[in-house]
Every structure is written in C-alpha cells, then in structure tokens.
Protein backbone atom coordinates (compact mmCIF):
# COMPACT_ATOMS: atom_id res chain seq x y z
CA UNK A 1 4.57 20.82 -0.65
CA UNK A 2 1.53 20.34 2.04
CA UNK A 3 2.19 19.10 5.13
CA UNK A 4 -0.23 16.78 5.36
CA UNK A 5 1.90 13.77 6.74
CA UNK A 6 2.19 11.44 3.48
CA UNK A 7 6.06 11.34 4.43
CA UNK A 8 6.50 9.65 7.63
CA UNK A 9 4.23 6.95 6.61
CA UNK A 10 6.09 6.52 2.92
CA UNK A 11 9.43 6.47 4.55
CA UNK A 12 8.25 3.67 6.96
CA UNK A 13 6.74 1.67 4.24
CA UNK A 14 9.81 1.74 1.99
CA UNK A 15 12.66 1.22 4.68
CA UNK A 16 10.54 -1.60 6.43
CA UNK A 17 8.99 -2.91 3.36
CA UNK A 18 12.59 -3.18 1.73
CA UNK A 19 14.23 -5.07 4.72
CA UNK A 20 11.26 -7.15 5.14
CA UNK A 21 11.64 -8.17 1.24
CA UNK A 22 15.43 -8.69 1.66
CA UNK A 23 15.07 -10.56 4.40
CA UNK A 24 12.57 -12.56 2.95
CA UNK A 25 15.09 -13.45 -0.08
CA UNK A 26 17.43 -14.86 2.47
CA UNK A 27 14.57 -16.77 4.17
CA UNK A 28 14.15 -18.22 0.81
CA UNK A 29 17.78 -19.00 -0.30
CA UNK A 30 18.35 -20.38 3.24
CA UNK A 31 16.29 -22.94 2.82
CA UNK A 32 14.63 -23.44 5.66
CA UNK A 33 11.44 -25.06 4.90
CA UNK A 34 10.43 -26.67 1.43
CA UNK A 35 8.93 -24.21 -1.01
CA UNK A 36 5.66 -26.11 -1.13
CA UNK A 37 5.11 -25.09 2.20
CA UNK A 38 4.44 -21.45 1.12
CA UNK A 39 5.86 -20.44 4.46
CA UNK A 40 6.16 -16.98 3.46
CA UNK A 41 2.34 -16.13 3.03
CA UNK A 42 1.98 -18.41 6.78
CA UNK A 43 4.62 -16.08 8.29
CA UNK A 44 3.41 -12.54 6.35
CA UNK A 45 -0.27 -13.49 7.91
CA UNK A 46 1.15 -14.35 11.33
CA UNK A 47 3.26 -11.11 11.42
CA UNK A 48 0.45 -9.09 10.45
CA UNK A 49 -1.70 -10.53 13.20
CA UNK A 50 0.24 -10.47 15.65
CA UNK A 51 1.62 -7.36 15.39
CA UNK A 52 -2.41 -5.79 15.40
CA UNK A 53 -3.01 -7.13 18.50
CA UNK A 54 0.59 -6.16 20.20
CA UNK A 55 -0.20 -2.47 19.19
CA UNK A 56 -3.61 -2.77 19.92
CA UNK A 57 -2.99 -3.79 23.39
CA UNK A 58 -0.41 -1.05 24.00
CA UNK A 59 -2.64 1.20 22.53
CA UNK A 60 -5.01 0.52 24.95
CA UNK A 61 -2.66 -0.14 28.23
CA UNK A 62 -1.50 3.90 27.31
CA UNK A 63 -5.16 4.79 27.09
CA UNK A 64 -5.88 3.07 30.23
CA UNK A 65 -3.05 4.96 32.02
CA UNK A 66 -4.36 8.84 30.60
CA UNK A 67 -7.62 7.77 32.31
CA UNK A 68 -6.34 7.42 35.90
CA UNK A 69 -4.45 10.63 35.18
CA UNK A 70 -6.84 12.89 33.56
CA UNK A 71 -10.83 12.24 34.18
CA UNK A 72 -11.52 11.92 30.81
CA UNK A 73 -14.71 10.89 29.33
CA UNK A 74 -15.40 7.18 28.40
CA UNK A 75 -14.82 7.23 24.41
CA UNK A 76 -17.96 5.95 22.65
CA UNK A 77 -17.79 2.63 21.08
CA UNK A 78 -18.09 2.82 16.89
CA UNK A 79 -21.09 1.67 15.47
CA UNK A 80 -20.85 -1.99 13.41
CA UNK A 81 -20.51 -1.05 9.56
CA UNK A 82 -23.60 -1.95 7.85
CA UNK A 83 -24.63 -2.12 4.03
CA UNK A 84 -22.13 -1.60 1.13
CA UNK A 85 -18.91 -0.69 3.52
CA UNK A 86 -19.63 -3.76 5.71
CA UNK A 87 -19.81 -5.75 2.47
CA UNK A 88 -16.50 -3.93 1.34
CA UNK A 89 -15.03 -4.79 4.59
CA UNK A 90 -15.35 -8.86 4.14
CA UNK A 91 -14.34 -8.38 0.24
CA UNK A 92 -10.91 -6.58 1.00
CA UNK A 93 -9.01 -10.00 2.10
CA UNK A 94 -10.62 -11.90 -1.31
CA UNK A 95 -8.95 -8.87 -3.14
CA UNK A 96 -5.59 -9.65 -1.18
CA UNK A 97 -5.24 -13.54 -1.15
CA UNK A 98 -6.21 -13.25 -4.94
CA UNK A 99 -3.36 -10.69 -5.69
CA UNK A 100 -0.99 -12.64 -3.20
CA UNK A 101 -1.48 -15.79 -4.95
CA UNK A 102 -1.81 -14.89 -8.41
CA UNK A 103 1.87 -12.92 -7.73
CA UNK A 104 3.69 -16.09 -6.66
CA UNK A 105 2.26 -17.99 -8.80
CA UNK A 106 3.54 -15.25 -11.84
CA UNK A 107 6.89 -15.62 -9.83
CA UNK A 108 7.45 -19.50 -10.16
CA UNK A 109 6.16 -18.87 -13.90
CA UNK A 110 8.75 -16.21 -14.91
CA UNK A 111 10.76 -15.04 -12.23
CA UNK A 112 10.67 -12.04 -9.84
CA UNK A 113 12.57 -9.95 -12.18
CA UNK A 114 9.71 -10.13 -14.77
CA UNK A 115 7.30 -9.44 -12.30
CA UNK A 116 8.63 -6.61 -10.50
CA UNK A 117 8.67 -5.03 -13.95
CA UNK A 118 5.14 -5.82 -15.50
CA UNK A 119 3.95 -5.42 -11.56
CA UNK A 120 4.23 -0.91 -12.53
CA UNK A 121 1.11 -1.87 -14.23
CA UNK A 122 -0.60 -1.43 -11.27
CA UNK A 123 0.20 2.57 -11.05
CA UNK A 124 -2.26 2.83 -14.16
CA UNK A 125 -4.46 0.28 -13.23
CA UNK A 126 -4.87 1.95 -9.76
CA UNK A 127 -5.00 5.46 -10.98
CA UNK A 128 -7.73 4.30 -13.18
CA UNK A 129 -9.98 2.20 -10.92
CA UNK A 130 -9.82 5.41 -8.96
CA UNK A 131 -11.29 7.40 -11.44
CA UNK A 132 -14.05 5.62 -12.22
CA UNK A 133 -14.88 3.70 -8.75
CA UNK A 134 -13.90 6.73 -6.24
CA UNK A 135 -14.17 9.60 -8.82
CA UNK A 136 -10.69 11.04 -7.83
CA UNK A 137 -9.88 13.51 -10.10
CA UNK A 138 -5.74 13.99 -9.86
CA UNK A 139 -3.84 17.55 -9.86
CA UNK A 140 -1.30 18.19 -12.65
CA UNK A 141 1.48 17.45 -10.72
CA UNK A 142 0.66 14.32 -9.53
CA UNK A 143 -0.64 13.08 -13.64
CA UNK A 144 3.00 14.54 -13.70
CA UNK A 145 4.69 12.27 -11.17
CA UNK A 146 2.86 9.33 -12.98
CA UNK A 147 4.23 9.82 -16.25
CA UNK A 148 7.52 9.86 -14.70
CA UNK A 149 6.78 6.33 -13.14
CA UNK A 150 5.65 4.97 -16.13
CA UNK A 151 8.57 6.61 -18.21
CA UNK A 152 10.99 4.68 -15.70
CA UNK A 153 9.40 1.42 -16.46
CA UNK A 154 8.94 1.94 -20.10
CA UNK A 155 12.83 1.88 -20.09
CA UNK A 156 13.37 -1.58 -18.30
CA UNK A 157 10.01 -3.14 -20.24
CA UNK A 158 11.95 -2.13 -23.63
CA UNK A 159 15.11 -4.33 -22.55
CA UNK A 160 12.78 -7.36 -21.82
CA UNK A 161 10.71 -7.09 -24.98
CA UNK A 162 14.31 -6.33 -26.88
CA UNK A 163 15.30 -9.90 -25.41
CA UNK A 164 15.47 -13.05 -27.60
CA UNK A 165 13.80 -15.16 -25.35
CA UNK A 166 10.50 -16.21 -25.94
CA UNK A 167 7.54 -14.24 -24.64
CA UNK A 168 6.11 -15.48 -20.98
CA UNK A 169 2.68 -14.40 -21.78
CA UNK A 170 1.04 -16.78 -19.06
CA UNK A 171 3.38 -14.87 -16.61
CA UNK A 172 2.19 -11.37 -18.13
CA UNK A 173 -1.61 -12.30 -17.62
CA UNK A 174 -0.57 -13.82 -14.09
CA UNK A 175 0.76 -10.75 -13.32
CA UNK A 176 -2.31 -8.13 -15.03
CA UNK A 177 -4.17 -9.40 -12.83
CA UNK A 178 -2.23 -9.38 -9.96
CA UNK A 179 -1.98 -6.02 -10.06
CA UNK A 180 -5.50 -5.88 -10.51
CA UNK A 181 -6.43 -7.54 -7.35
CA UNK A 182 -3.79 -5.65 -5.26
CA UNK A 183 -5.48 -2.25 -7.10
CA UNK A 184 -9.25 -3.56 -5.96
CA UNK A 185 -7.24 -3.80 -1.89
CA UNK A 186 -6.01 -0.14 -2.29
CA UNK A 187 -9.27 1.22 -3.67
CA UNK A 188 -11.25 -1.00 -0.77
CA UNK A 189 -9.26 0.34 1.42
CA UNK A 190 -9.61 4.10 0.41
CA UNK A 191 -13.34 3.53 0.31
CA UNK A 192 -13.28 2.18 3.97
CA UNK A 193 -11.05 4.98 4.89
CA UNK A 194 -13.54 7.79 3.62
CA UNK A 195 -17.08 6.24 4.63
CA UNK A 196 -19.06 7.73 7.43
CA UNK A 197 -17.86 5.19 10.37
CA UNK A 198 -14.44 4.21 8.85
CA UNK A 199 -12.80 1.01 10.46
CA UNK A 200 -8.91 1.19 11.98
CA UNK A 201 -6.03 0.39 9.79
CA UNK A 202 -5.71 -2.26 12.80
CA UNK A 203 -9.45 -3.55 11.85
CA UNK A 204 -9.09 -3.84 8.22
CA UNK A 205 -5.24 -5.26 8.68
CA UNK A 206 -6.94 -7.99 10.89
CA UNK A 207 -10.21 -8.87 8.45
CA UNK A 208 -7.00 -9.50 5.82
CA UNK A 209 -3.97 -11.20 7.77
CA UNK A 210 -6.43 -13.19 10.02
CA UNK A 211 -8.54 -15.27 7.14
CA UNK A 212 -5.27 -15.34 4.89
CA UNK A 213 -3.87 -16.94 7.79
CA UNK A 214 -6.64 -19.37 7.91
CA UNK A 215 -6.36 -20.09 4.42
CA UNK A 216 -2.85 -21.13 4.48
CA UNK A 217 -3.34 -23.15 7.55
CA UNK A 218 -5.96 -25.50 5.96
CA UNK A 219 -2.94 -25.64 2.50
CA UNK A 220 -0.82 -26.06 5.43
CA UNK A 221 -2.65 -29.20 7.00
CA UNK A 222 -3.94 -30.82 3.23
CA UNK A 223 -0.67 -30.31 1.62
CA UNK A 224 2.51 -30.29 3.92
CA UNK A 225 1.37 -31.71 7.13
CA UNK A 226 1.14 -35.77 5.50
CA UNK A 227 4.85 -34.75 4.76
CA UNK A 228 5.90 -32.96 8.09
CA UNK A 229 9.54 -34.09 8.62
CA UNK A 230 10.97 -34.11 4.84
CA UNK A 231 9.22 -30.49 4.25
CA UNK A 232 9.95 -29.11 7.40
CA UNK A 233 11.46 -30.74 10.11
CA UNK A 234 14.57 -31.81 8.41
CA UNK A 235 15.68 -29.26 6.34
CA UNK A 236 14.73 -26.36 9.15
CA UNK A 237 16.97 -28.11 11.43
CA UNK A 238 19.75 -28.89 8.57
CA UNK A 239 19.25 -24.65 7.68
CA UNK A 240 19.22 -23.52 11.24
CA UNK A 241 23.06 -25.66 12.08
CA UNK A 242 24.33 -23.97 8.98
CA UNK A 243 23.15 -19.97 9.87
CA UNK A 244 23.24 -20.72 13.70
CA UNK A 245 20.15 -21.05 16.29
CA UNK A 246 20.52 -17.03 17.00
CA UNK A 247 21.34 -15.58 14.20
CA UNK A 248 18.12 -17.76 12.64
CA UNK A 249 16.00 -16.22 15.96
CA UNK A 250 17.20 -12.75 14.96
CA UNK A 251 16.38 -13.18 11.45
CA UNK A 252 12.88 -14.23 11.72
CA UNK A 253 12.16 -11.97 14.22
CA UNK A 254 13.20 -8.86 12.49
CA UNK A 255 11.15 -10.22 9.11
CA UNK A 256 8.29 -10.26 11.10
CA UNK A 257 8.68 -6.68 12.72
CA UNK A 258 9.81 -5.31 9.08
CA UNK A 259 6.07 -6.83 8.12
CA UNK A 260 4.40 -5.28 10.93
CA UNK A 261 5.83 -1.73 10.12
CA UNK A 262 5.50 -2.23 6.14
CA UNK A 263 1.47 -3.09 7.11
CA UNK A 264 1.09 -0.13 9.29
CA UNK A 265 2.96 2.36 6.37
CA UNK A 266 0.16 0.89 3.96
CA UNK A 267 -2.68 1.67 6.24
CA UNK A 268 -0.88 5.23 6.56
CA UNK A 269 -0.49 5.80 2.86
CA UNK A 270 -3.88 4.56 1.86
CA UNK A 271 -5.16 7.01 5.09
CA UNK A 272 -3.12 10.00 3.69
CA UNK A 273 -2.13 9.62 0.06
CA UNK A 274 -5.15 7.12 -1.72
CA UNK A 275 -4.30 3.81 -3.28
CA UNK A 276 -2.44 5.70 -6.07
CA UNK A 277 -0.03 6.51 -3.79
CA UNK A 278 0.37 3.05 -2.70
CA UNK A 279 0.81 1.99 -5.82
CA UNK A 280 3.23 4.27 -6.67
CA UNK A 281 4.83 3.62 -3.20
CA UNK A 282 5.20 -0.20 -4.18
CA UNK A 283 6.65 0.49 -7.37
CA UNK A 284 9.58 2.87 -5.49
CA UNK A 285 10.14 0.33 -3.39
CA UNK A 286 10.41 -2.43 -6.07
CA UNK A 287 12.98 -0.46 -7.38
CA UNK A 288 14.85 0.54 -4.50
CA UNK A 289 15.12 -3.43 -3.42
CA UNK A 290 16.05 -4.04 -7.12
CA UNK A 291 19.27 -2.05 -6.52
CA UNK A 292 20.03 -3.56 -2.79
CA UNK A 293 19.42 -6.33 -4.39
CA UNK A 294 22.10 -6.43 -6.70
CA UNK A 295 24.68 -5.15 -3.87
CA UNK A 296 23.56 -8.26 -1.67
CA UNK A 297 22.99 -11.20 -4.58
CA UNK A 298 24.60 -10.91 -7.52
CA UNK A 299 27.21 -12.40 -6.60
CA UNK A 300 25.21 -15.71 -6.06
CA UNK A 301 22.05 -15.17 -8.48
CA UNK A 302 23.15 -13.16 -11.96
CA UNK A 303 19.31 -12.69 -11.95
CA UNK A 304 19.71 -10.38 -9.59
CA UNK A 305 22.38 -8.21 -11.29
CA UNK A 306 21.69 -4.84 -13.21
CA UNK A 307 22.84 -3.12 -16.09
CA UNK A 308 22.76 0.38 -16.91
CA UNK A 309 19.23 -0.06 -18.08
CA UNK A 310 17.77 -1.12 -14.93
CA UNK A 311 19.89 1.49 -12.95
CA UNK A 312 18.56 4.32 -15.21
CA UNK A 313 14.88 2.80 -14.48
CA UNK A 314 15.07 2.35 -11.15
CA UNK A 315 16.19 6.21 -11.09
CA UNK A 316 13.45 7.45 -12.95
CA UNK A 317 10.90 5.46 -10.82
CA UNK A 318 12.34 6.37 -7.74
CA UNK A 319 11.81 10.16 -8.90
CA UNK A 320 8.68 9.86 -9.64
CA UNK A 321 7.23 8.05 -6.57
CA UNK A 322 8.85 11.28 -4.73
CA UNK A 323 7.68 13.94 -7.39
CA UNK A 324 4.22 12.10 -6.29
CA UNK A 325 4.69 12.52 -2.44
CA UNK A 326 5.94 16.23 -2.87
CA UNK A 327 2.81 16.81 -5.31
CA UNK A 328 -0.05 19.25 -4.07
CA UNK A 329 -3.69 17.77 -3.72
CA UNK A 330 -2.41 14.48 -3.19
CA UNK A 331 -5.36 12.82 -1.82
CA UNK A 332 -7.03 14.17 -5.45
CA UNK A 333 -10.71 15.48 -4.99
CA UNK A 334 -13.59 13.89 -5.80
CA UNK A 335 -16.31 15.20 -8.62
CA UNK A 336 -18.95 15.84 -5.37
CA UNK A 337 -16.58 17.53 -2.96
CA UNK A 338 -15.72 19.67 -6.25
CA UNK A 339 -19.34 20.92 -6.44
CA UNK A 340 -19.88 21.10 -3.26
CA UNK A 341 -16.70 23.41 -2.64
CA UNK A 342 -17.96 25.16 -6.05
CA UNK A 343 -21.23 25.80 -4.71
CA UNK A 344 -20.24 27.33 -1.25
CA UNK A 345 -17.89 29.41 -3.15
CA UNK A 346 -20.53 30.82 -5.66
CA UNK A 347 -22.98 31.10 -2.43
CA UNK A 348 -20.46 32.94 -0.59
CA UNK A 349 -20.01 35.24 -3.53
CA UNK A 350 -23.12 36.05 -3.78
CA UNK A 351 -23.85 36.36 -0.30
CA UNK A 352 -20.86 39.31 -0.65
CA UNK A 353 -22.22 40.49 -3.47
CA UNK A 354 -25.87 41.03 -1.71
CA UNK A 355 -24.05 42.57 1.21
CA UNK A 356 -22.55 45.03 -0.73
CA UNK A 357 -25.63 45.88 -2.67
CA UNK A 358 -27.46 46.52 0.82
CA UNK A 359 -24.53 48.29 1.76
CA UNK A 360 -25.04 50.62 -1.81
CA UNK A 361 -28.75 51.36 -1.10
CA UNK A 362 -28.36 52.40 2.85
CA UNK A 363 -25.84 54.46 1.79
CA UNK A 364 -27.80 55.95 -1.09
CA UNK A 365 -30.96 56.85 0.94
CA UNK A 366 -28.86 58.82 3.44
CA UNK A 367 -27.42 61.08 0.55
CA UNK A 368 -31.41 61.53 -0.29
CA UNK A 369 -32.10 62.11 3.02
CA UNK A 370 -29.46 64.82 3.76
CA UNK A 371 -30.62 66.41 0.09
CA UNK A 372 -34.29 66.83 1.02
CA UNK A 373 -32.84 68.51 4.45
C-alpha cells in the first residue's frame, strides 16, 4: 500500500458523509418543512458555502499570522483559468444540479432503496468516462477492487429483479443518468485538479454550492414563498415543540458541519484517488448508511430493514471500496505520462548503454597502448 494520503480523506468522507445522510433522514421524518420546499438541496448549498468561506478565512487569518512571524515572501496570486478548463470550471455545477435533481426525482419515483442500488452504476460509468475522457489506464488491483464492487451489487440487484413487483423502469433511467451526471462532476473535477493552474477544492466547491444555491432560491421564491406559513412556518414551529428548540439547533447545526466535512473529503478523494475513487467511495458509503440505517429505522420504516441479502452486499461492497483504497497506482496513469515515463526510461538506457561503450573503447586503447610499449 502507498502512502500517498487517499485514507484520511476517505475516512472523512464516509464518517461525515454517513452522519450527514442520517441526519438528513431525521430532518426528513421530522417534518420540519413541507417536502415541496426541497429544503435539503437549500440547506446542502448553504452548508457548502458557508463552510468555504469559514475555512477560507481561517486559512487566511493563520497565513496572516506566519507572516508577522517569519518574513516570508508575498505568495503570487494564480492566474484566471482560461480556455477549455475555464469552460470546465462553469460546466461542473450543470453536471451537479443535473445529478442532484435527477436523484430526487428517481427517489420520489421508486424509493431510496432502489436507488442506492441501481446508483453502483456509477462505479462503471465513472471508470469508463475515465478511460476514454482522461485516458486513465487502471492497475490490476484496482480492475480487481471493482469487480468486487460490482459483485456486491450484483447480489442485492438479483433480489430486486427476483421481486414480483412490477419493474420501475422510469426510476432506472432517472437514476442512469443520475449517475451519469454525478460521473461528468468527478471527471470535471479530476480534469480541474490535473490542468496547469488547477483551482482549490474551496474554488470549485464554491462555483457548485453557490449557483445551486441560487437555483433553489428562485424554486424557493416561485414555488413555496406564495405559500410561506402552511409550507414552512407552521409545521417548523409544530416540528421544533415536538424535538425541542435545542436539540432542533444541535441537529441542524451538526447536518451542516457533516456537509462541510463530506465536501472537503470529495475534493480530497478526487485530489488523491480520481473520480473512480469517488465513486467507489459513494457506493461504500451507501452501503455503510444502508446498515446504520436499519439499526436506527426499521423499527419505524420496514423499507429500511435488511435481510441477509443486503447484509452480504453491503459486505462485499464495503470490501471492495477498501481493496480500492489499499490498491497500488491508485490515481491510474494516463496513456501520455506512460510514454513519456517509457521514453526517459529507454533514453536513460541508452544513455548507460553509450557510457559503457565509451567506457569499453578507453579502456581498449590503453591495452593497445601498453602493447606497442
């Protein structure tokens, strides 16, 4: 295993990233607000925000404070992206609202069991908008940590297709391309990551939470503002008696802290690992909150509940996601940093090779030399 600091970052993303989704569940079945409020996307965007420009100002106060102390050089200001990566820059939130959107709407069509499990298809989906957009080529072992993925939701897909129900095909388009458009963010994000004058995970959390934010405020204003106190005045207020002003404080507090650390384990993953590992990171966690999830709501939502099936696949995905962190090459190489590291090679070879032929002749001449003496 390399040390190359894909750990710390996964570990954040699937601790926070689980309490911020089980926290979000009990936002939900609270009841605060009515759901056609879509105060979940308001509050992710807001968290996201506001929890760039908190770090970013600390970053800077502790910055500010190593320049009194040390006399340290002014640090140059980054050029403004230009071209193709600026372009890339303003498409990354288009991918994200569109993957957002798409999800919840694949969620009030089948359910969030149905999507967590089609939503793996973005593991192969990523993996193969890799290939052919970044030209990642992936190391045995981590083609090896995918199978295992896919393996692990092979098993829980079976179950559902095994099921009498009907079919939710709109739901399994909804959530294709879903995963598609959360793919296209990982990829984006690699992209921006690897170009000459890359943004900050800050920046490129910002271009995303900050016009998702101003999205949802305009839905906000058109479709639950008319309808103010019956949406959200009167059932906060009728939520917040039940749970209890502080306890509701200290709920939606830590949510939006759990956001702000899940963003920042993203920006670290995509930095370290590639959008493959994200993918595979998201599809961990699913699993992981699948199994809290049953601990903390089956006893109020059967939905939630899991048989030996979904215990086994949850196992075998959770394996697999850490098979792919523990995997060598994880940030795969690309087809020109392959010939480029083939070519110094075969230079340096030769360059030894001539060496040692000089070395042959000088030393041959001297034996002539000392002969004719």
């Amino acid at each position: 295993m390399e040390g190359d600091g894909l750990l710390p970052p996964l570990l954040q993303f699937l601790a926070a990233g689980a309490y911020y989704f089980l926290s979000a569940q009990t936002i939900i079945n609270r009841g605060f607000v009515h759901p056609d409020v879509r105060q979940m996307v308001g509050l992710m965007c807001l968290s996201d925000s506001s929890f760039c420009v908190l770090s970013g100002w600390w970053s800077r106060r502790r910055a500010a404070r190593g320049k009194k102390q040390s006399r340290a050089r002014k640090p140059e200001r980054r050029p403004k992206l230009a071209g193709f990566p600026r372009l890339a820059l303003y498409a990354l939130p288009v991918f994200d609202l569109f993957g957002l959107v798409v999800a919840f709407e694949a969620i009030r069509v089948a359910g969030s069991g149905f999507h967590q499990t089609v939503g793996g298809a973005s593991v192969p989906i990523g993996a193969a908008l890799n290939v052919l957009l970044l030209r990642t080529r992936f190391s045995y072992e981590q083609l090896s940590a995918i199978g295992v993925v896919m393996l692990g939701l092979s098993v829980k897909a079976r179950a559902l297709l095994a099921d009498d129900a009907d079919f939710p095909a709109e739901a399994f388009a909804l959530v294709l391309a879903s995963c598609f458009g959360y793919a296209m963010r990982g990829v984006t994000m690699e992209y921006l990551s690897k170009t000459k004058n890359p943004p900050s995970g800050d920046r490129m959390t910002l271009q995303m939470s900050v016009t998702g934010l101003v999205a949802w405020s305009l839905y906000f204003v058109v479709f639950a503002l008319p309808d103010f106190h019956e949406k959200v005045r009167a059932p906060f207020i009728s939520a917040t008696r039940e749970l209890g002003v502080w306890k509701t404080a200290l709920l939606y507090a830590t949510h939006a802290v759990s956001r702000g650390l899940t963003s920042k384990g993203i920006m670290g993953i995509v930095r370290v690992g590639g959008s493959t590992a994200l993918s595979l990171a998201q599809v961990t966690r699913a699993s992981v909150i699948v199994v809290l999830s049953h601990f903390l709501f089956c006893a109020d939502d059967a939905r939630q509940c899991l048989d030996r099936g979904g215990v086994f696949s949850a196992a075998l995905v959770v394996a697999g996601g850490a098979l792919f962190a523990a995997a060598k090459h994880r940030n795969g190489v690309s087809k020109t940093e392959a010939s480029k590291r083939r070519t110094l090679r075969e230079t340096s070879r030769a360059s030894r090779t001539g060496v040692a032929k000089t070395a042959a002749r000088g030393v041959t001449k001297t034996a002539e030399k000392k002969k004719q003496r």
